[in-house]
C-alpha atoms as a PDB file:
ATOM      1  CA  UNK A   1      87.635  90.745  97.616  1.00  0.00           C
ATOM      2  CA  UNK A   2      86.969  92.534 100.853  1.00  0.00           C
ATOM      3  CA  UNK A   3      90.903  92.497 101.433  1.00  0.00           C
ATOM      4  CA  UNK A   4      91.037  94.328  98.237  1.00  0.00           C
ATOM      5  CA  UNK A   5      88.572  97.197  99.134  1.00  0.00           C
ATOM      6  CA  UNK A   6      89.418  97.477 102.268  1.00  0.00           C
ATOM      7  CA  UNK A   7      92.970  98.270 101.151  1.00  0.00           C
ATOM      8  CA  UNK A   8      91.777 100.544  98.607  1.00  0.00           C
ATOM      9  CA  UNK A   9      89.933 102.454 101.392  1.00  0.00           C
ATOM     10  CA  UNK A  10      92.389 102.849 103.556  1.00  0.00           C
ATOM     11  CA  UNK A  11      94.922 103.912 100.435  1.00  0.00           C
ATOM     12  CA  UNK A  12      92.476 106.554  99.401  1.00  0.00           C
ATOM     13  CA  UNK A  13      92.059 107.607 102.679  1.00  0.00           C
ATOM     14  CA  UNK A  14      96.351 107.865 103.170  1.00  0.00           C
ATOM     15  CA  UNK A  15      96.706 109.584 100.383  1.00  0.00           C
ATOM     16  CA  UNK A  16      93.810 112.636 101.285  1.00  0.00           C
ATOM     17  CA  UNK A  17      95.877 112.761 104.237  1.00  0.00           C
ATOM     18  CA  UNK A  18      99.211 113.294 102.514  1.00  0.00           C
ATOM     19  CA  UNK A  19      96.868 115.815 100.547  1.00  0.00           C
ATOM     20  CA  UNK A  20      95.693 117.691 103.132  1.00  0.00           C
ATOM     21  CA  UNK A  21      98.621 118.027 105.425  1.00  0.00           C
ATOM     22  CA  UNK A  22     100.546 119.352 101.850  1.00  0.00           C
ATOM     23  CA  UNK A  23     103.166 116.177 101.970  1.00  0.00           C
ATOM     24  CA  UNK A  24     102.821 115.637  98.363  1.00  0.00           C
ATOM     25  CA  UNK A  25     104.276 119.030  97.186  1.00  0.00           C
ATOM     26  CA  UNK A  26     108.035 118.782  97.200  1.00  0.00           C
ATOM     27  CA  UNK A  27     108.921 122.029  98.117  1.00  0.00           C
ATOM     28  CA  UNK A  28     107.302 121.270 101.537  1.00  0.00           C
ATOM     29  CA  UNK A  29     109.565 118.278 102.337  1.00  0.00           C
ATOM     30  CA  UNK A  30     112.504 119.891 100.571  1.00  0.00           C
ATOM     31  CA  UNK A  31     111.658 122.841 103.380  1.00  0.00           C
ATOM     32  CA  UNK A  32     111.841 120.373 106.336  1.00  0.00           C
ATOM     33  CA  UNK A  33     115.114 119.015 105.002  1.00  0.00           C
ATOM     34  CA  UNK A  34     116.472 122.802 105.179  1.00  0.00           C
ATOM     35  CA  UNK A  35     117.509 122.360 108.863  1.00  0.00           C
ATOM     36  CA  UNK A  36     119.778 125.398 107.783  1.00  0.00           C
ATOM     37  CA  UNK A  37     117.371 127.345 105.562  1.00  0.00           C
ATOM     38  CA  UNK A  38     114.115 128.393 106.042  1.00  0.00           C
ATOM     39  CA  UNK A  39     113.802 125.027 107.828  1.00  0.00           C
ATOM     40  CA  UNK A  40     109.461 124.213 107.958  1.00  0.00           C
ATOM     41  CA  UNK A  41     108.932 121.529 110.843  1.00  0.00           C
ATOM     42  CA  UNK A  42     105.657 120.777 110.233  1.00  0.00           C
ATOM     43  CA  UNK A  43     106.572 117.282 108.653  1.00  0.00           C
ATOM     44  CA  UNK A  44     107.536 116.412 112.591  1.00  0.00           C
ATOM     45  CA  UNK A  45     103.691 117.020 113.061  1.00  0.00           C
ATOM     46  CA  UNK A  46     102.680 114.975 110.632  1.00  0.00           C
ATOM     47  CA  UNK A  47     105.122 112.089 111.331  1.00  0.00           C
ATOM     48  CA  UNK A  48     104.358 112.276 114.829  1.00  0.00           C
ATOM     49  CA  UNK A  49     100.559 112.481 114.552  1.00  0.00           C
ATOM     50  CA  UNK A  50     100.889 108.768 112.286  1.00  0.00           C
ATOM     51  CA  UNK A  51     103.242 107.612 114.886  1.00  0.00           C
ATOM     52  CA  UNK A  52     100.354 108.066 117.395  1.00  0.00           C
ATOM     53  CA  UNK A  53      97.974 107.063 115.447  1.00  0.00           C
ATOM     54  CA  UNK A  54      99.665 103.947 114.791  1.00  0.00           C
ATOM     55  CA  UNK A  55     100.814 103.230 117.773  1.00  0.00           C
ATOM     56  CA  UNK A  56      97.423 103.212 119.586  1.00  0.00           C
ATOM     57  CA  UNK A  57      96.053 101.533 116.874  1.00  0.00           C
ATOM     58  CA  UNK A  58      98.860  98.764 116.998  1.00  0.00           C
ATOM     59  CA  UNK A  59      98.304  98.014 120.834  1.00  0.00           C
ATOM     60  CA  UNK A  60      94.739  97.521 119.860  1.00  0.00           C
ATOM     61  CA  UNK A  61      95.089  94.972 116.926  1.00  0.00           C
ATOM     62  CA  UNK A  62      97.795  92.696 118.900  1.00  0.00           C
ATOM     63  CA  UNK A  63      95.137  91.918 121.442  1.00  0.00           C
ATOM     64  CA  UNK A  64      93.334  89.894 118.485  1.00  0.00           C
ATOM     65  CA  UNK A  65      93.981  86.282 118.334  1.00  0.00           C
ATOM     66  CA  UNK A  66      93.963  86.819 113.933  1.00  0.00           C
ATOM     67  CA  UNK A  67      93.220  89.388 111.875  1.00  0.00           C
ATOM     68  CA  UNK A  68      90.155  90.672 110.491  1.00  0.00           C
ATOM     69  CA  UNK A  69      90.612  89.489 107.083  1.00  0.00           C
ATOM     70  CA  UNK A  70      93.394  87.041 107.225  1.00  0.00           C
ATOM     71  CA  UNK A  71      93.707  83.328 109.047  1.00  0.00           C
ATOM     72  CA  UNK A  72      97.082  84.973 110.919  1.00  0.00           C
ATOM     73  CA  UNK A  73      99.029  87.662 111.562  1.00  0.00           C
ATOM     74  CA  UNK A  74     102.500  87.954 109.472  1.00  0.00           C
ATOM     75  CA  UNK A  75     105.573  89.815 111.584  1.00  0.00           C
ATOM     76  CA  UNK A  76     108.603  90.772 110.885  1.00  0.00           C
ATOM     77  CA  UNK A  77     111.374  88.325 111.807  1.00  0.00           C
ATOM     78  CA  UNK A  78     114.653  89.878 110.576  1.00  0.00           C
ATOM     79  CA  UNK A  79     115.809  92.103 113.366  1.00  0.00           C
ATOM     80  CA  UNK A  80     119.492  92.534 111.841  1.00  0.00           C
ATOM     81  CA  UNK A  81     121.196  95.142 109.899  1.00  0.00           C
ATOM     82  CA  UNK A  82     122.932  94.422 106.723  1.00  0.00           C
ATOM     83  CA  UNK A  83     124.757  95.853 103.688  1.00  0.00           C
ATOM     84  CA  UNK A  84     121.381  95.942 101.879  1.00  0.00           C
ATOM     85  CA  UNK A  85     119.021  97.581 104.150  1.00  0.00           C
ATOM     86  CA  UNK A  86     121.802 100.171 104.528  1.00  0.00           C
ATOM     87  CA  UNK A  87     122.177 100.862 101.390  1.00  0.00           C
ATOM     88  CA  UNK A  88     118.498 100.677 100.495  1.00  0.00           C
ATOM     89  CA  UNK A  89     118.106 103.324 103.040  1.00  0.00           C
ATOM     90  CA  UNK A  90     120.827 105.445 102.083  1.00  0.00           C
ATOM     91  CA  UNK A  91     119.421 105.368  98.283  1.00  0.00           C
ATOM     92  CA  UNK A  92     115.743 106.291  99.811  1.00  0.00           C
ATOM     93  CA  UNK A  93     116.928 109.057 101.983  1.00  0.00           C
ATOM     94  CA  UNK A  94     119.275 110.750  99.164  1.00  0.00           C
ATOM     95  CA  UNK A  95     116.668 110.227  96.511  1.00  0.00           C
ATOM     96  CA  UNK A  96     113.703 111.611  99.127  1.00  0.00           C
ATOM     97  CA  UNK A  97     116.433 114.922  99.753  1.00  0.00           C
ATOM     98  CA  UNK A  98     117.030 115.518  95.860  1.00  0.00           C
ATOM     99  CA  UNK A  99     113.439 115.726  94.734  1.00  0.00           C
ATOM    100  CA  UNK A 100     111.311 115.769  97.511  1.00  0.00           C
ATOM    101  CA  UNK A 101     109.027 112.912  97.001  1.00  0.00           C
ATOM    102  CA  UNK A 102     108.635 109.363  98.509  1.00  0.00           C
ATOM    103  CA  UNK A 103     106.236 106.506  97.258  1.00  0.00           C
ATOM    104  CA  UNK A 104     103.466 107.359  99.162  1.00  0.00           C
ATOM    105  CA  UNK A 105     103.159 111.098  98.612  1.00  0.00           C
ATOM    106  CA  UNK A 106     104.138 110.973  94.790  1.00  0.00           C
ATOM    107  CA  UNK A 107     101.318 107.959  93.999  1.00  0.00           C
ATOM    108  CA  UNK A 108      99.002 110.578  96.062  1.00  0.00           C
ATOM    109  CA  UNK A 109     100.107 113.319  93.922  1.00  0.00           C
ATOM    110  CA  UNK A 110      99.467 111.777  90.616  1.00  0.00           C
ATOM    111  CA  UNK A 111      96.032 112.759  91.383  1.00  0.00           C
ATOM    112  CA  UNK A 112      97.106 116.391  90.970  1.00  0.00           C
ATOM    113  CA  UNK A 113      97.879 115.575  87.007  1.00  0.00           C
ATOM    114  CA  UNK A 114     101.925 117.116  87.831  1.00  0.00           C
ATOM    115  CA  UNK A 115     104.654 115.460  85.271  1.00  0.00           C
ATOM    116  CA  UNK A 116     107.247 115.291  88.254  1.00  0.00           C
ATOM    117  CA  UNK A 117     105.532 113.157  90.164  1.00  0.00           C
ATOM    118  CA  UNK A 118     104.618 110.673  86.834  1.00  0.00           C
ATOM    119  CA  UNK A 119     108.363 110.390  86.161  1.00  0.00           C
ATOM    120  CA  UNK A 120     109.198 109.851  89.734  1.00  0.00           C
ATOM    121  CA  UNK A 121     106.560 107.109  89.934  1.00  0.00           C
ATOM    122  CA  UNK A 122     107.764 105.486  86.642  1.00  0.00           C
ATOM    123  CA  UNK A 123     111.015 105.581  88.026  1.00  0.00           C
ATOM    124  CA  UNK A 124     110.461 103.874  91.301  1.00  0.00           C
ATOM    125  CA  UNK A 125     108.533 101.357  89.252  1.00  0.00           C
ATOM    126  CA  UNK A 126     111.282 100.877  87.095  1.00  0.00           C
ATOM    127  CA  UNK A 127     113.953 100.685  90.125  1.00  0.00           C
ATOM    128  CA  UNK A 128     111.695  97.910  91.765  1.00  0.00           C
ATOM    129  CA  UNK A 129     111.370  95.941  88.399  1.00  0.00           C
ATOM    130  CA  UNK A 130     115.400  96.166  88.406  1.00  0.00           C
ATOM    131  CA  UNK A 131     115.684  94.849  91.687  1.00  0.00           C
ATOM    132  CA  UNK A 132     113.549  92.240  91.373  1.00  0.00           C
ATOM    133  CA  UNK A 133     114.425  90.769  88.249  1.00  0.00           C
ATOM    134  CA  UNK A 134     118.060  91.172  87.737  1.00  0.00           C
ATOM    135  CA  UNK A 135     120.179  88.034  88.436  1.00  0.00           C
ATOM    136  CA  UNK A 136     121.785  89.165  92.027  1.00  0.00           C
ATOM    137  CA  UNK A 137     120.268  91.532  93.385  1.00  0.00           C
ATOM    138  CA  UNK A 138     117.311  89.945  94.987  1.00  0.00           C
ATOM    139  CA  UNK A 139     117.640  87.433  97.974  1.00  0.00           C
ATOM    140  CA  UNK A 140     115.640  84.118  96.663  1.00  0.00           C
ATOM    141  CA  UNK A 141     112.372  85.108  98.548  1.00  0.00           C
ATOM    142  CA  UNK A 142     112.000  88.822  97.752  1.00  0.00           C
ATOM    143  CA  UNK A 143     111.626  87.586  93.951  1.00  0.00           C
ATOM    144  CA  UNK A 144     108.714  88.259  92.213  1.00  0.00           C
ATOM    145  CA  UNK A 145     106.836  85.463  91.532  1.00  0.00           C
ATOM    146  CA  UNK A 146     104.863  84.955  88.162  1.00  0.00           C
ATOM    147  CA  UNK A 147     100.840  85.204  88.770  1.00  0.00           C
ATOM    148  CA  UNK A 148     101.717  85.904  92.417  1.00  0.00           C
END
């Protein structure tokens, strides 16, 4: 249970930032993506200032022996590059260009009541249901698992 709120926290407190720095209005990413346009950079400050935050954080955290809330810390093992993470990132990066949103900032933005960002969340919901349960697509372990 403290898992749960703790993640709730820290989702509230992500998305406040998105918020605040203006991440969840489209027209702001759309503007950083105009490197020919009227080009706005100040998604660079808020990348960076994560990437710091993170980072410091990160150094901190792998000096613990386990988590706080967890019997052991789970890493990434898969260091190679395939067809599918490719692709996954080519579909992310066109979709993020066309409209402007990614899955953080558009859940964040539902709070905002807009219609855009309810059918881009139903959308990505729908994409990952796809993914996950058509025969195919999904390697054995990224397969949703019933009562999981």
């Amino acid at each position: 249970m403290a898992a749960l709120a703790i993640s709730l926290v820290a989702g509230v407190i992500f998305g406040v930032g998105l918020a605040v720095s203006q991440m969840v209005d489209p027209a702001k990413v759309l503007a950083f993506l105009d490197v020919a346009g009227a080009w706005d950079p100040s998604l660079i400050l808020v990348m960076g200032g994560g990437v710091l935050v993170f980072g410091a954080a990160f150094q901190l955290i792998r000096r613990r022996s386990r988590p706080l809330l967890a019997g052991r810390f789970v890493m990434p093992t898969v260091q190679d590059l395939d067809a599918r993470l490719i692709g996954g990132s080519v579909l992310f990066g066109v979709g993020w260009g066309l409209v402007g949103y990614c899955p953080g900032p558009a859940i964040a933005s539902l709070a905002f009541g807009l219609r855009e960002s309810l059918i881009f969340v139903a959308a990505t919901l729908a994409g990952a249901a796809l993914f996950s349960f058509v025969p195919g697509l999904a390697r054995p372990q990224d397969q949703v698992v019933a009562g999981a």
